[in-house]
PDB file of N, CA and C in Angstrom:
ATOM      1  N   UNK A   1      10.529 -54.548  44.815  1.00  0.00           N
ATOM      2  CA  UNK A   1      10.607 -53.968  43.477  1.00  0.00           C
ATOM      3  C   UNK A   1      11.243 -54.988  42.529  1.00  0.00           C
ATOM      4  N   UNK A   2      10.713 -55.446  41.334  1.00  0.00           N
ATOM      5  CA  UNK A   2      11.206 -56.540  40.415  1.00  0.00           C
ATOM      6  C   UNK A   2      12.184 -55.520  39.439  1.00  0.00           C
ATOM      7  N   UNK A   3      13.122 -56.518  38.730  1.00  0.00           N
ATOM      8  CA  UNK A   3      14.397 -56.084  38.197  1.00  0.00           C
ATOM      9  C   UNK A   3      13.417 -55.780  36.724  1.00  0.00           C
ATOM     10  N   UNK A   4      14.105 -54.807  36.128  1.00  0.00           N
ATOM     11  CA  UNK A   4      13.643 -54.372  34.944  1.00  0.00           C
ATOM     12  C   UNK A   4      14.419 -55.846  33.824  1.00  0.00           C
ATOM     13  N   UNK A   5      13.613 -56.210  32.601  1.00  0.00           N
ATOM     14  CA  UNK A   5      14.122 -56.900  31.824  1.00  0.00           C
ATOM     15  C   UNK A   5      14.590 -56.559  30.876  1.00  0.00           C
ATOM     16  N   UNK A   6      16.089 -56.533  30.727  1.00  0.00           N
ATOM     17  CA  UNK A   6      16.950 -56.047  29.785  1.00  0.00           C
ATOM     18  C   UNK A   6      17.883 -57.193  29.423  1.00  0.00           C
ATOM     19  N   UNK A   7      17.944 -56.896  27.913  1.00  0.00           N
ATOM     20  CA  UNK A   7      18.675 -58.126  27.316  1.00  0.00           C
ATOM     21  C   UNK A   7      19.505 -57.838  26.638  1.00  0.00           C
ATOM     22  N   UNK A   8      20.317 -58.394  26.171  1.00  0.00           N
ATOM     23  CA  UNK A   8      21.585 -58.067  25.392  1.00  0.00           C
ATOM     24  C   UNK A   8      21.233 -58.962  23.867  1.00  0.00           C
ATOM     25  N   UNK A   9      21.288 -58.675  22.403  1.00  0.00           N
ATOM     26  CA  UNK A   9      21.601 -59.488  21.568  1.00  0.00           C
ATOM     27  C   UNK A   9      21.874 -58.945  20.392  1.00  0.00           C
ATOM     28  N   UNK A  10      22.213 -59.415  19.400  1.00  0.00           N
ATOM     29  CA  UNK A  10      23.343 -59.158  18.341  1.00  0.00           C
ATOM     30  C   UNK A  10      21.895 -58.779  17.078  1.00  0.00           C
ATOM     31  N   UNK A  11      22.380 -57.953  16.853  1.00  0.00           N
ATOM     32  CA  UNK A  11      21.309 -56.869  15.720  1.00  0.00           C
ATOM     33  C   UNK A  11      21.012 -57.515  14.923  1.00  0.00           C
ATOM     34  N   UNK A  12      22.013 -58.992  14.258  1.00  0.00           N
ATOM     35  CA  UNK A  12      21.936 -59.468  13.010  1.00  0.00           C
ATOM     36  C   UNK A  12      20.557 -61.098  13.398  1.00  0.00           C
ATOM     37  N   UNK A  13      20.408 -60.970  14.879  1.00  0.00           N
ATOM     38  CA  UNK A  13      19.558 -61.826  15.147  1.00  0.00           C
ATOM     39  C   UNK A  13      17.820 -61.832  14.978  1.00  0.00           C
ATOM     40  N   UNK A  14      17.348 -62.376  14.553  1.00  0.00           N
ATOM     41  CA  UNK A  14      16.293 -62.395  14.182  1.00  0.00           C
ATOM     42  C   UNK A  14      15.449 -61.891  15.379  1.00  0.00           C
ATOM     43  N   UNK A  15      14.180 -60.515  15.260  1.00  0.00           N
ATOM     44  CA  UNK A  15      13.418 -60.392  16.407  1.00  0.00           C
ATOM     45  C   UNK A  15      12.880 -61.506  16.989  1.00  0.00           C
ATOM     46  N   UNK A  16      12.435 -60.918  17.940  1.00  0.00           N
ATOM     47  CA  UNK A  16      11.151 -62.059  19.156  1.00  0.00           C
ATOM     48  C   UNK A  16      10.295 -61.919  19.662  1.00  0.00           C
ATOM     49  N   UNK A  17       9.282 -62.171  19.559  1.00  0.00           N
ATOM     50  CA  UNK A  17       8.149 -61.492  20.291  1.00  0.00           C
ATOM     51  C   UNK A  17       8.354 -60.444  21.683  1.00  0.00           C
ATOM     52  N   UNK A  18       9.385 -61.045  22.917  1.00  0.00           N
ATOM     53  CA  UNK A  18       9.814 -60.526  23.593  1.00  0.00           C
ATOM     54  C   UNK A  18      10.634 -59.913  23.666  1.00  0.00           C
ATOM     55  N   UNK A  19      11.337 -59.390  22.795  1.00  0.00           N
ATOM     56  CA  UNK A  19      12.091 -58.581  22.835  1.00  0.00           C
ATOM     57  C   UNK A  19      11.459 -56.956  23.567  1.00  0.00           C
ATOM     58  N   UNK A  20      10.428 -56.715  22.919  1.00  0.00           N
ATOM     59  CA  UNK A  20       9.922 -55.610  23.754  1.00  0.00           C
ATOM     60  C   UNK A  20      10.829 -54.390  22.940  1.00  0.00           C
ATOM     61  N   UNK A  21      11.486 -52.853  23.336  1.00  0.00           N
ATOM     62  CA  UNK A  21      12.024 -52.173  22.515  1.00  0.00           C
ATOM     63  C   UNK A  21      13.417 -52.415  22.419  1.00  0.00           C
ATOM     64  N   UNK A  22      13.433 -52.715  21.035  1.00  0.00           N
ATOM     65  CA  UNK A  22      14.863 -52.353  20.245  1.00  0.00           C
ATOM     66  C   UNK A  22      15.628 -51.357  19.719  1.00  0.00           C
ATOM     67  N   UNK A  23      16.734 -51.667  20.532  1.00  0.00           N
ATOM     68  CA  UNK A  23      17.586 -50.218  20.400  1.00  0.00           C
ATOM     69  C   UNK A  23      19.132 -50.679  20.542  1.00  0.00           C
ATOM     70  N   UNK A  24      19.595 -50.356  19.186  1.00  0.00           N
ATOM     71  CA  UNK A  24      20.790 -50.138  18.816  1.00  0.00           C
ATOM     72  C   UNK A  24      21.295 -49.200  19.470  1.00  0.00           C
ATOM     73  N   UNK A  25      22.885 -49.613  20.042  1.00  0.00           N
ATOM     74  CA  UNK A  25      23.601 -48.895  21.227  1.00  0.00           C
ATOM     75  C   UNK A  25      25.371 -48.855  20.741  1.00  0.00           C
ATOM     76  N   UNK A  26      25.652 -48.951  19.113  1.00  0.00           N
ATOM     77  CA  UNK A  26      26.386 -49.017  18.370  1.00  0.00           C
ATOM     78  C   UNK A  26      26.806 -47.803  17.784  1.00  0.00           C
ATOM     79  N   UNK A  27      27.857 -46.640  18.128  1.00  0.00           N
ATOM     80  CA  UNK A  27      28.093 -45.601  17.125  1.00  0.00           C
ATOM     81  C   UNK A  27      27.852 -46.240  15.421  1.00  0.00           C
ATOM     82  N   UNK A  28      28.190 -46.987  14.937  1.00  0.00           N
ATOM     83  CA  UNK A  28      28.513 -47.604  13.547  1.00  0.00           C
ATOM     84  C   UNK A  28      27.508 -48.285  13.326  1.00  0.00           C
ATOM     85  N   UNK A  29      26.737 -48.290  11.734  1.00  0.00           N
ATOM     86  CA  UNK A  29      25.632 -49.096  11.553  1.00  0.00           C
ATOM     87  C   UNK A  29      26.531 -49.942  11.100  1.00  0.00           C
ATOM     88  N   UNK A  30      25.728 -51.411  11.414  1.00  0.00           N
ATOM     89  CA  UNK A  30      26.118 -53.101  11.576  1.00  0.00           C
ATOM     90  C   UNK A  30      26.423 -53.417   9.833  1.00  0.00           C
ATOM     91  N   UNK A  31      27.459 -53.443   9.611  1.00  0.00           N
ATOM     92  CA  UNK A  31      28.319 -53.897   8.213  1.00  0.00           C
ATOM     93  C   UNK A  31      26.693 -55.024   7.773  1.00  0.00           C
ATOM     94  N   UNK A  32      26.235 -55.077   6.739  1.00  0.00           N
ATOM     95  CA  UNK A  32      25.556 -55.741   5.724  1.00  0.00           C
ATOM     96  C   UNK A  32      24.154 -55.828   6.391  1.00  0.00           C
ATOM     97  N   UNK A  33      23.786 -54.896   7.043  1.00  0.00           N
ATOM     98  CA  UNK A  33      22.592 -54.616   7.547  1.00  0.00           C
ATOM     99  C   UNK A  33      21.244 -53.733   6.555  1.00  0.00           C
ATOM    100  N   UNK A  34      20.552 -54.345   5.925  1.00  0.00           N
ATOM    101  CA  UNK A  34      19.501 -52.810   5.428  1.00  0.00           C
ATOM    102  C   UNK A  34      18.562 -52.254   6.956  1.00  0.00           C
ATOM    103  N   UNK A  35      19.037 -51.346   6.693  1.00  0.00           N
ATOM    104  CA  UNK A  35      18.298 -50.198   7.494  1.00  0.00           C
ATOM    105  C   UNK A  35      16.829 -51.000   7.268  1.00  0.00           C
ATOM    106  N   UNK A  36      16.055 -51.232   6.506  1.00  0.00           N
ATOM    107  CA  UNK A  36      15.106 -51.879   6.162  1.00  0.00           C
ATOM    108  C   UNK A  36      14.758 -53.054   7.434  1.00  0.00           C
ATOM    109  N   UNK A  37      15.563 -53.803   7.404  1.00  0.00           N
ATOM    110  CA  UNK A  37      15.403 -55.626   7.943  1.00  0.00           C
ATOM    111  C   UNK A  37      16.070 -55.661   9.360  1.00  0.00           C
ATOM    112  N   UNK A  38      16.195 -54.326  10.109  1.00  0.00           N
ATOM    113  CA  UNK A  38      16.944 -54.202  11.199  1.00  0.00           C
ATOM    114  C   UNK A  38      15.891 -54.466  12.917  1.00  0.00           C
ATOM    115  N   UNK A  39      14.500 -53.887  12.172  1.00  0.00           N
ATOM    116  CA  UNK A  39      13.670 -53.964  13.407  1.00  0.00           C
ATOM    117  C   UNK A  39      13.747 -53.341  14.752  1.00  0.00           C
ATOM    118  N   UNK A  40      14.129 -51.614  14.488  1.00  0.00           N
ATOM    119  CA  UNK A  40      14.999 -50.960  15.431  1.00  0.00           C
ATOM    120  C   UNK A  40      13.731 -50.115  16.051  1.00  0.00           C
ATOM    121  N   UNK A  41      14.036 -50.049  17.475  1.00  0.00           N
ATOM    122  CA  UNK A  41      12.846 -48.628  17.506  1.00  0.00           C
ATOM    123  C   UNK A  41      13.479 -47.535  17.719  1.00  0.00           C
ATOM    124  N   UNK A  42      14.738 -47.600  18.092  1.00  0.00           N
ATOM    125  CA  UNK A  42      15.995 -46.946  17.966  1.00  0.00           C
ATOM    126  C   UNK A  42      17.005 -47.186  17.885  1.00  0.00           C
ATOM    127  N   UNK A  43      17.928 -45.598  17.701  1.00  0.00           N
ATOM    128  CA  UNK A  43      19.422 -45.897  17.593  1.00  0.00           C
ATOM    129  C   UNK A  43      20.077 -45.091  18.213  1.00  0.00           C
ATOM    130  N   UNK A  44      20.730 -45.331  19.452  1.00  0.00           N
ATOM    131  CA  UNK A  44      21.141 -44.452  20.222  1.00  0.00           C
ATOM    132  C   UNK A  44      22.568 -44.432  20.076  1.00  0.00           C
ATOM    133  N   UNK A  45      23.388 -43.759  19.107  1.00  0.00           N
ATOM    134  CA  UNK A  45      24.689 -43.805  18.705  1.00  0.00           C
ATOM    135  C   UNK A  45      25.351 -43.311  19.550  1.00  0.00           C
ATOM    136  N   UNK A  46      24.926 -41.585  20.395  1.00  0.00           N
ATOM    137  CA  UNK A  46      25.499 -41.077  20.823  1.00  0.00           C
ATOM    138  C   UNK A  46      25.945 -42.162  22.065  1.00  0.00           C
ATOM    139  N   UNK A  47      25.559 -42.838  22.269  1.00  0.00           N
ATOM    140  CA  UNK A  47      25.165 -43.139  23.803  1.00  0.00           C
ATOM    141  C   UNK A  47      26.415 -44.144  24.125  1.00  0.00           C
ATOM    142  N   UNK A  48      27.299 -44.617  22.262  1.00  0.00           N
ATOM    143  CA  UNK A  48      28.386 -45.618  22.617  1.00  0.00           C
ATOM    144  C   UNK A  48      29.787 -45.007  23.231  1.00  0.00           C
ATOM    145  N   UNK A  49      30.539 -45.552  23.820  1.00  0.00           N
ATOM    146  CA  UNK A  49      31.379 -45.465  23.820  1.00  0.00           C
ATOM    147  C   UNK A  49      32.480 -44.665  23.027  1.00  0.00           C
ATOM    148  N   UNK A  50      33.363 -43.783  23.216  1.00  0.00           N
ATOM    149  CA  UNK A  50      33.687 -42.366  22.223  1.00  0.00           C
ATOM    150  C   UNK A  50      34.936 -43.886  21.565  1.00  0.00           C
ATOM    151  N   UNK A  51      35.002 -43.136  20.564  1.00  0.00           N
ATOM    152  CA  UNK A  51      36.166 -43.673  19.207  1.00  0.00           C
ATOM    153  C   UNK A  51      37.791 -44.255  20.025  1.00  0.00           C
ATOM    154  N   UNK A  52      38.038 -43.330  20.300  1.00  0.00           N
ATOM    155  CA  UNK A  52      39.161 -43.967  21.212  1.00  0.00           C
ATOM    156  C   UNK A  52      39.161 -45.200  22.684  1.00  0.00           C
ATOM    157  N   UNK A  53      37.957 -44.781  23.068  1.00  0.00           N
ATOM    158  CA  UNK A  53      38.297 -45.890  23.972  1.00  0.00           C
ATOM    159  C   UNK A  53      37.769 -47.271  23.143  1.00  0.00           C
ATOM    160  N   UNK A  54      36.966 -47.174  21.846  1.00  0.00           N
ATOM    161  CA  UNK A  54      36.102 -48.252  21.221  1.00  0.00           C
ATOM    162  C   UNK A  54      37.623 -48.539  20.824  1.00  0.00           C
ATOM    163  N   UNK A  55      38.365 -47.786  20.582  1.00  0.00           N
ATOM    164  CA  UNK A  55      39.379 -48.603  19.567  1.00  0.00           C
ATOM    165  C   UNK A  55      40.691 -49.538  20.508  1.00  0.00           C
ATOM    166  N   UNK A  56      40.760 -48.355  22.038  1.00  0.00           N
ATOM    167  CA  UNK A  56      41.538 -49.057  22.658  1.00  0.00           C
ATOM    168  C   UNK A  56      41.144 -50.432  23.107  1.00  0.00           C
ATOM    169  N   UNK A  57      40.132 -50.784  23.370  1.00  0.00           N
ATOM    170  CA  UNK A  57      39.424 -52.015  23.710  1.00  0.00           C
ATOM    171  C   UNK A  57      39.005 -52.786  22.837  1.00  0.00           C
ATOM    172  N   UNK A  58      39.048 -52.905  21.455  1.00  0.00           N
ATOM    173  CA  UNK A  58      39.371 -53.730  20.920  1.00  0.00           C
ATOM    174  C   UNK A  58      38.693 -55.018  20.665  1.00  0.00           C
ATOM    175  N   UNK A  59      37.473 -55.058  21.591  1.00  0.00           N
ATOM    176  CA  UNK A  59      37.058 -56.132  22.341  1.00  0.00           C
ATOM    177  C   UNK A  59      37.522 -57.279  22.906  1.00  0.00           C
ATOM    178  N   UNK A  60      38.868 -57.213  23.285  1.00  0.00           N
ATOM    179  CA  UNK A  60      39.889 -57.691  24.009  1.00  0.00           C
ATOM    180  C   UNK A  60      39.588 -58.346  25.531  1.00  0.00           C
ATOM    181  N   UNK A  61      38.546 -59.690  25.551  1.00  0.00           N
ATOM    182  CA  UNK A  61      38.554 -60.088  26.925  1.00  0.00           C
ATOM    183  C   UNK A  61      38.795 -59.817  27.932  1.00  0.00           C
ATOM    184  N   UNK A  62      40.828 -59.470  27.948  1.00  0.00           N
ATOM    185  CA  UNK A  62      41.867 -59.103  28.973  1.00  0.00           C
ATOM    186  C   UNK A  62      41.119 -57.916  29.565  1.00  0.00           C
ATOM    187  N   UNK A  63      40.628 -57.051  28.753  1.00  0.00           N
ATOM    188  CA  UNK A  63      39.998 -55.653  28.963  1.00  0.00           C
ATOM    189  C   UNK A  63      39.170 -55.149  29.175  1.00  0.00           C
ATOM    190  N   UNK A  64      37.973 -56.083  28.968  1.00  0.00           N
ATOM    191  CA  UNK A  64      36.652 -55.734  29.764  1.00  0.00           C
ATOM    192  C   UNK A  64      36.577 -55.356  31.012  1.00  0.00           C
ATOM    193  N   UNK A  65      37.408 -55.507  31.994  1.00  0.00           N
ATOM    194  CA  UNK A  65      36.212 -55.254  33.424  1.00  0.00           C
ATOM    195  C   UNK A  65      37.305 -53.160  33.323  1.00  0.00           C
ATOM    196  N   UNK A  66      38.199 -53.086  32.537  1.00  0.00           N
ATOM    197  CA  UNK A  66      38.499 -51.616  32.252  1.00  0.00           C
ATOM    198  C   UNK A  66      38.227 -50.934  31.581  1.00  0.00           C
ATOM    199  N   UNK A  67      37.719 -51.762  30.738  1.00  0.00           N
ATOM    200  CA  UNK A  67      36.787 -50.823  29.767  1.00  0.00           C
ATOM    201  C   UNK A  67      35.742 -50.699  29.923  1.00  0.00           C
ATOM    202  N   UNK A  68      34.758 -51.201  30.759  1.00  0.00           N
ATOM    203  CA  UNK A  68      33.857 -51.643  31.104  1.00  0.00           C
ATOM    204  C   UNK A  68      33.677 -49.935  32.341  1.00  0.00           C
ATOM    205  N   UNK A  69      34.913 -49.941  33.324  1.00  0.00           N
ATOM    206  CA  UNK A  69      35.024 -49.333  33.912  1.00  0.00           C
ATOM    207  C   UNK A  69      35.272 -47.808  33.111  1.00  0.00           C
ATOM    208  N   UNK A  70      36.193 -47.698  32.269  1.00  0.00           N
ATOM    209  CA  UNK A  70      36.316 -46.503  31.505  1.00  0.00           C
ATOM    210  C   UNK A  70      34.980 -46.346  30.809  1.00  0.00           C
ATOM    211  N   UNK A  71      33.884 -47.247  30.435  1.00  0.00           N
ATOM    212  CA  UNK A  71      32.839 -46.609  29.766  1.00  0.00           C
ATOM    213  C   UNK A  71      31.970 -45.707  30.270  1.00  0.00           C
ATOM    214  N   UNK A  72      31.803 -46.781  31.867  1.00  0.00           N
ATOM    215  CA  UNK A  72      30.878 -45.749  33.001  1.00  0.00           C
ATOM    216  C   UNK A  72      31.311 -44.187  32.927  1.00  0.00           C
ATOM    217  N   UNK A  73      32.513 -43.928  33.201  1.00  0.00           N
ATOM    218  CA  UNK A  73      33.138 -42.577  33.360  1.00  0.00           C
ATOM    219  C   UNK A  73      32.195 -42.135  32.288  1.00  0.00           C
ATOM    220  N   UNK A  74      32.483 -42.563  31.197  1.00  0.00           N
ATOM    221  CA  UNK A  74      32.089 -41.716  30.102  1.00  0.00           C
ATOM    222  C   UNK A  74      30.505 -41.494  30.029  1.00  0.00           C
ATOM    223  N   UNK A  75      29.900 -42.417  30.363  1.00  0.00           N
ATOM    224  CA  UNK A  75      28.581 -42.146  30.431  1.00  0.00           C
ATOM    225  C   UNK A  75      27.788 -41.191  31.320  1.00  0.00           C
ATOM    226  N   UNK A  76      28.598 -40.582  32.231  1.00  0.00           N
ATOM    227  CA  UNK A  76      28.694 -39.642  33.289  1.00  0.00           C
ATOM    228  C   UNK A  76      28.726 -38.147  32.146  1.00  0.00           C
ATOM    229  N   UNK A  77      29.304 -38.176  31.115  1.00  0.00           N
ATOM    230  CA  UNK A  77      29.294 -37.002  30.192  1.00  0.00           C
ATOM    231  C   UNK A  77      27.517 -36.692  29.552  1.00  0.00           C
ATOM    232  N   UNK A  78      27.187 -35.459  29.449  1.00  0.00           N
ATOM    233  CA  UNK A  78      26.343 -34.889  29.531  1.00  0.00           C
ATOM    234  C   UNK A  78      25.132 -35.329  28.192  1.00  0.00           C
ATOM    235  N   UNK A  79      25.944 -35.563  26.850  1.00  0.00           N
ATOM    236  CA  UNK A  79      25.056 -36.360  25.851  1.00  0.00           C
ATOM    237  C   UNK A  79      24.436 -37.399  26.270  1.00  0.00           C
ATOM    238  N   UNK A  80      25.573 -38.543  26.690  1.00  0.00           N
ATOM    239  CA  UNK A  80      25.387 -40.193  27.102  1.00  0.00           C
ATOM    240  C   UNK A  80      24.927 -40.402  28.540  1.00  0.00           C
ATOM    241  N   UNK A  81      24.732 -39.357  28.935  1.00  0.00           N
ATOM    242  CA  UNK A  81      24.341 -39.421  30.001  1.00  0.00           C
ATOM    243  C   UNK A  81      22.472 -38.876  30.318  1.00  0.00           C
ATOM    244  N   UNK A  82      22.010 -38.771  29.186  1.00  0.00           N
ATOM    245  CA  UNK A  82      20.714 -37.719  28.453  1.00  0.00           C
ATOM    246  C   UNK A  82      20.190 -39.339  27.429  1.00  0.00           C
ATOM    247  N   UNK A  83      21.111 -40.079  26.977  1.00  0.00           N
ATOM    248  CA  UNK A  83      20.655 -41.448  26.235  1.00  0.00           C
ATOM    249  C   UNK A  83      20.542 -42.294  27.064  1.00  0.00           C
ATOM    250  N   UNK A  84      21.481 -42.150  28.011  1.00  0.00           N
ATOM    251  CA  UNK A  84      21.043 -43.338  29.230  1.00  0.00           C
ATOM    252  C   UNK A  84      19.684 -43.251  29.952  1.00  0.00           C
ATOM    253  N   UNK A  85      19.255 -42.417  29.992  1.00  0.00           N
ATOM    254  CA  UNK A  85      18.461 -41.950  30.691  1.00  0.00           C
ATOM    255  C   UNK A  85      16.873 -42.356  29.532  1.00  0.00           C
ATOM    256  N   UNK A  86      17.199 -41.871  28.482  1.00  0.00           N
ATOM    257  CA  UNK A  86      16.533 -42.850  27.734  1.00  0.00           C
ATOM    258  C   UNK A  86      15.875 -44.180  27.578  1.00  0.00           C
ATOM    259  N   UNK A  87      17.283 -44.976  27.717  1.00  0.00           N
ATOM    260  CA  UNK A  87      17.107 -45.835  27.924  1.00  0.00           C
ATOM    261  C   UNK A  87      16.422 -46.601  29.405  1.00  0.00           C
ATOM    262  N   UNK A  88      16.523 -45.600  30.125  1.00  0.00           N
ATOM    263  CA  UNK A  88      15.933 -46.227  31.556  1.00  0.00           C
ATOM    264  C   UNK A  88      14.591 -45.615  31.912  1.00  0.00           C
ATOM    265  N   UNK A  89      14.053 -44.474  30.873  1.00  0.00           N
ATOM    266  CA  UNK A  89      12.629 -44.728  30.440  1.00  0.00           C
ATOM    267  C   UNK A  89      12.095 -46.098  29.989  1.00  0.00           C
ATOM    268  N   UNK A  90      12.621 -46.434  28.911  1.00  0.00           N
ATOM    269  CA  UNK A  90      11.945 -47.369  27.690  1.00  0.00           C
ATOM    270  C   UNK A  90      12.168 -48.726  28.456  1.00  0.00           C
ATOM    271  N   UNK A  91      13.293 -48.840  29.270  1.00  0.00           N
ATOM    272  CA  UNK A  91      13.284 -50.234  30.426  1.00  0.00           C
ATOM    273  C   UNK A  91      11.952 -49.893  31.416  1.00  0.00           C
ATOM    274  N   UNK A  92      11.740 -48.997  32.125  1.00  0.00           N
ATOM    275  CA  UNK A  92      10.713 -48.775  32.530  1.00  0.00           C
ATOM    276  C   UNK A  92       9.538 -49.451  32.221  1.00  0.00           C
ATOM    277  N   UNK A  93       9.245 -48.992  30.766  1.00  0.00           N
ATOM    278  CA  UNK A  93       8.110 -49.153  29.684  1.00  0.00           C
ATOM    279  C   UNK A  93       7.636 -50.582  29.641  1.00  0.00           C
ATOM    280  N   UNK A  94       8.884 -51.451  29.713  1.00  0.00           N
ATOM    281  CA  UNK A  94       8.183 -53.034  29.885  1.00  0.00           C
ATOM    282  C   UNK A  94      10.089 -53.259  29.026  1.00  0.00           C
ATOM    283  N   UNK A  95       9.546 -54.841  28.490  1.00  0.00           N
ATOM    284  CA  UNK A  95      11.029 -55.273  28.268  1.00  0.00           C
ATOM    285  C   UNK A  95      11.741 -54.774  27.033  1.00  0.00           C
ATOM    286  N   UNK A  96      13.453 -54.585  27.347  1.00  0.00           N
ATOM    287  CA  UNK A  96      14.117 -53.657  26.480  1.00  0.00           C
ATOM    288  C   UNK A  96      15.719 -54.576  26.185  1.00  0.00           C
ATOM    289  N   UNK A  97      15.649 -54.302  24.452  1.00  0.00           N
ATOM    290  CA  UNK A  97      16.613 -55.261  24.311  1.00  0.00           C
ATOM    291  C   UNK A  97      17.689 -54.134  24.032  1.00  0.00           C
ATOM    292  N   UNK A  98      18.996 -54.472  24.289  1.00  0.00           N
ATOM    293  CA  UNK A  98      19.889 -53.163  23.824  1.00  0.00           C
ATOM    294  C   UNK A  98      20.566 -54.602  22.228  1.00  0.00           C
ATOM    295  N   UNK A  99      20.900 -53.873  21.635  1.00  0.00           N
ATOM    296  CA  UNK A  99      21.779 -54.270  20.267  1.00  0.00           C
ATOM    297  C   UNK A  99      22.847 -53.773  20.031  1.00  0.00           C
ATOM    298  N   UNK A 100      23.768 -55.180  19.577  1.00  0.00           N
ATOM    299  CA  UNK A 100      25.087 -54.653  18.793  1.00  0.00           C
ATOM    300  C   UNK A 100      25.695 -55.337  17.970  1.00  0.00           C
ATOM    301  N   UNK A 101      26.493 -54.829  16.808  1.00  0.00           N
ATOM    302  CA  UNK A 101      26.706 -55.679  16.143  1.00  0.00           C
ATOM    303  C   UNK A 101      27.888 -56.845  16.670  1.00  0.00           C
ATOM    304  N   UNK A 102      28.883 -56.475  17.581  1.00  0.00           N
ATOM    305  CA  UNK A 102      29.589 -57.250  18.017  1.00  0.00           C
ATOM    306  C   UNK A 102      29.238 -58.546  17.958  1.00  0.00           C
ATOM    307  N   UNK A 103      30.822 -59.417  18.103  1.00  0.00           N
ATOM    308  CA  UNK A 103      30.515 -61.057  17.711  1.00  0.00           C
ATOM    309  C   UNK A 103      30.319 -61.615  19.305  1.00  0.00           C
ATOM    310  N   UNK A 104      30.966 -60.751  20.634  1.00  0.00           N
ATOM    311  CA  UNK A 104      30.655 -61.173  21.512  1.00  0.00           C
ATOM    312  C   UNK A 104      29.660 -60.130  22.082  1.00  0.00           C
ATOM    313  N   UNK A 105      28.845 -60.034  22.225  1.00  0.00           N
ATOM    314  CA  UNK A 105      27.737 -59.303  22.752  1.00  0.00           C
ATOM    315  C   UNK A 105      27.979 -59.369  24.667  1.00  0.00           C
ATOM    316  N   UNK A 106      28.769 -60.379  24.957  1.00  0.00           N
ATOM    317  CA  UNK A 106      28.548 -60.298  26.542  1.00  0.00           C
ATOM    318  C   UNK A 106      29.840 -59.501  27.119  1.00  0.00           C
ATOM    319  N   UNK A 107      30.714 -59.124  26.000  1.00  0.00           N
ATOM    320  CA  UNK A 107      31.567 -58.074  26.379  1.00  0.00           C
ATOM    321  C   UNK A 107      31.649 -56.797  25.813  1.00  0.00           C
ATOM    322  N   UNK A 108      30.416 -56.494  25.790  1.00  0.00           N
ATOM    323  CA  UNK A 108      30.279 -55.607  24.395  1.00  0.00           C
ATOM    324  C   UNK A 108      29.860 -53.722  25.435  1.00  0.00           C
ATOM    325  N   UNK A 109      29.888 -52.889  24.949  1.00  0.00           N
ATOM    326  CA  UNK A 109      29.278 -51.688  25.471  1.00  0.00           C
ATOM    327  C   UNK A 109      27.519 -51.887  25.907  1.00  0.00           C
ATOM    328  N   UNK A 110      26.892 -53.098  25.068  1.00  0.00           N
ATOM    329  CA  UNK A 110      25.441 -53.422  25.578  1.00  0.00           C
ATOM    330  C   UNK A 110      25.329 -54.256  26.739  1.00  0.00           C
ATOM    331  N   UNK A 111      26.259 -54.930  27.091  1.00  0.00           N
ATOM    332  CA  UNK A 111      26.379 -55.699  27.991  1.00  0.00           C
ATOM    333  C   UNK A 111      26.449 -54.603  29.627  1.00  0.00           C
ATOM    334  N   UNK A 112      27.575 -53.489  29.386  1.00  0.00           N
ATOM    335  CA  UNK A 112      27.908 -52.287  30.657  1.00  0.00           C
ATOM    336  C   UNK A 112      26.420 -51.993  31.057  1.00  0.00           C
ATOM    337  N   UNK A 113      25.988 -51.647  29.773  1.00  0.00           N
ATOM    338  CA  UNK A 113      24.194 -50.838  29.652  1.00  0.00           C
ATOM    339  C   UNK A 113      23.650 -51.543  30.820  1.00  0.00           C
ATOM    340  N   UNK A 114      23.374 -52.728  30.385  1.00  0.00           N
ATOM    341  CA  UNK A 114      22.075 -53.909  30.602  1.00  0.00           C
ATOM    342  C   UNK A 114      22.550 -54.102  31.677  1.00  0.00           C
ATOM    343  N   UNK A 115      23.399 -54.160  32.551  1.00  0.00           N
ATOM    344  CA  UNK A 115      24.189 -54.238  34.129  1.00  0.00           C
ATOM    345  C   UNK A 115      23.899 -53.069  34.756  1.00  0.00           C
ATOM    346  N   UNK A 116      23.912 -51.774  33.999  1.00  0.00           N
ATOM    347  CA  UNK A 116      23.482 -50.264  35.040  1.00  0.00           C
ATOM    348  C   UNK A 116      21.902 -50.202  34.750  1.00  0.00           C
ATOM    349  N   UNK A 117      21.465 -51.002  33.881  1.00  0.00           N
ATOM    350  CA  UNK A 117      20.011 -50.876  33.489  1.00  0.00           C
ATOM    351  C   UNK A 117      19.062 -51.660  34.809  1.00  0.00           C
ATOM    352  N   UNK A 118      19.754 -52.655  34.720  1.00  0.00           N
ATOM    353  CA  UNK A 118      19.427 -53.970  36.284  1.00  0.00           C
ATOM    354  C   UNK A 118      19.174 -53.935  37.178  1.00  0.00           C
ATOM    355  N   UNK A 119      20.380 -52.513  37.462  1.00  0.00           N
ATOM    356  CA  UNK A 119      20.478 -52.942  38.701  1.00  0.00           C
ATOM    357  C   UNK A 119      20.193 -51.342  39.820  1.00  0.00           C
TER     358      UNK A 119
END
């Protein structure tokens, strides 16, 4: 069985042919973004990470492999757990990019995704 292709990259980046479906995985639309020039096929808000743990993490290096770990938990909850599932249709479908606005994208809530998406 071949690994589904899922990618991680930053919303403000220009599409690609391969990208395949785009889907924003960001509670918050991306500061100086038009809804217009975004190239989304979705936006799965519910599906981020709840407010408090986004805020405890900080995107704080030190804190990824626990926040990382506290996100899973959460994705186990019954909304994000109904978007994930989503998302592992549309990976199905052929190749699927998750988006965020974050400056590091490889520690980002799209990054957790694209690792339970994989594998």
């Amino acid at each position: 069985m071949s690994k589904r292709r899922v990618q991680v990259r930053r919303v403000y980046d220009a599409p690609e042919s391969a990208d395949g479906a785009r889907v924003l995985v960001d509670r918050l639309w991306p500061r100086g973004l038009r809804k217009d020039r975004a190239h989304l096929d979705d936006w799965l808000k519910q599906i981020s990470p709840s407010t408090e743990l986004r805020k405890w993490y900080s995107h704080d290096p030190d804190r990824y492999d626990e926040f990382a770990e506290r996100y899973r938990s959460e994705l186990e909850e019954p909304e994000r757990a109904e978007a994930l599932d989503q998302l592992r249709a549309l990976a199905k479908e052929g190749p699927l990019t998750l988006l965020t606005a974050t400056k590091r994208s490889d520690i980002s809530e799209a990054a957790v995704l694209a690792d339970i998406l994989q594998s």
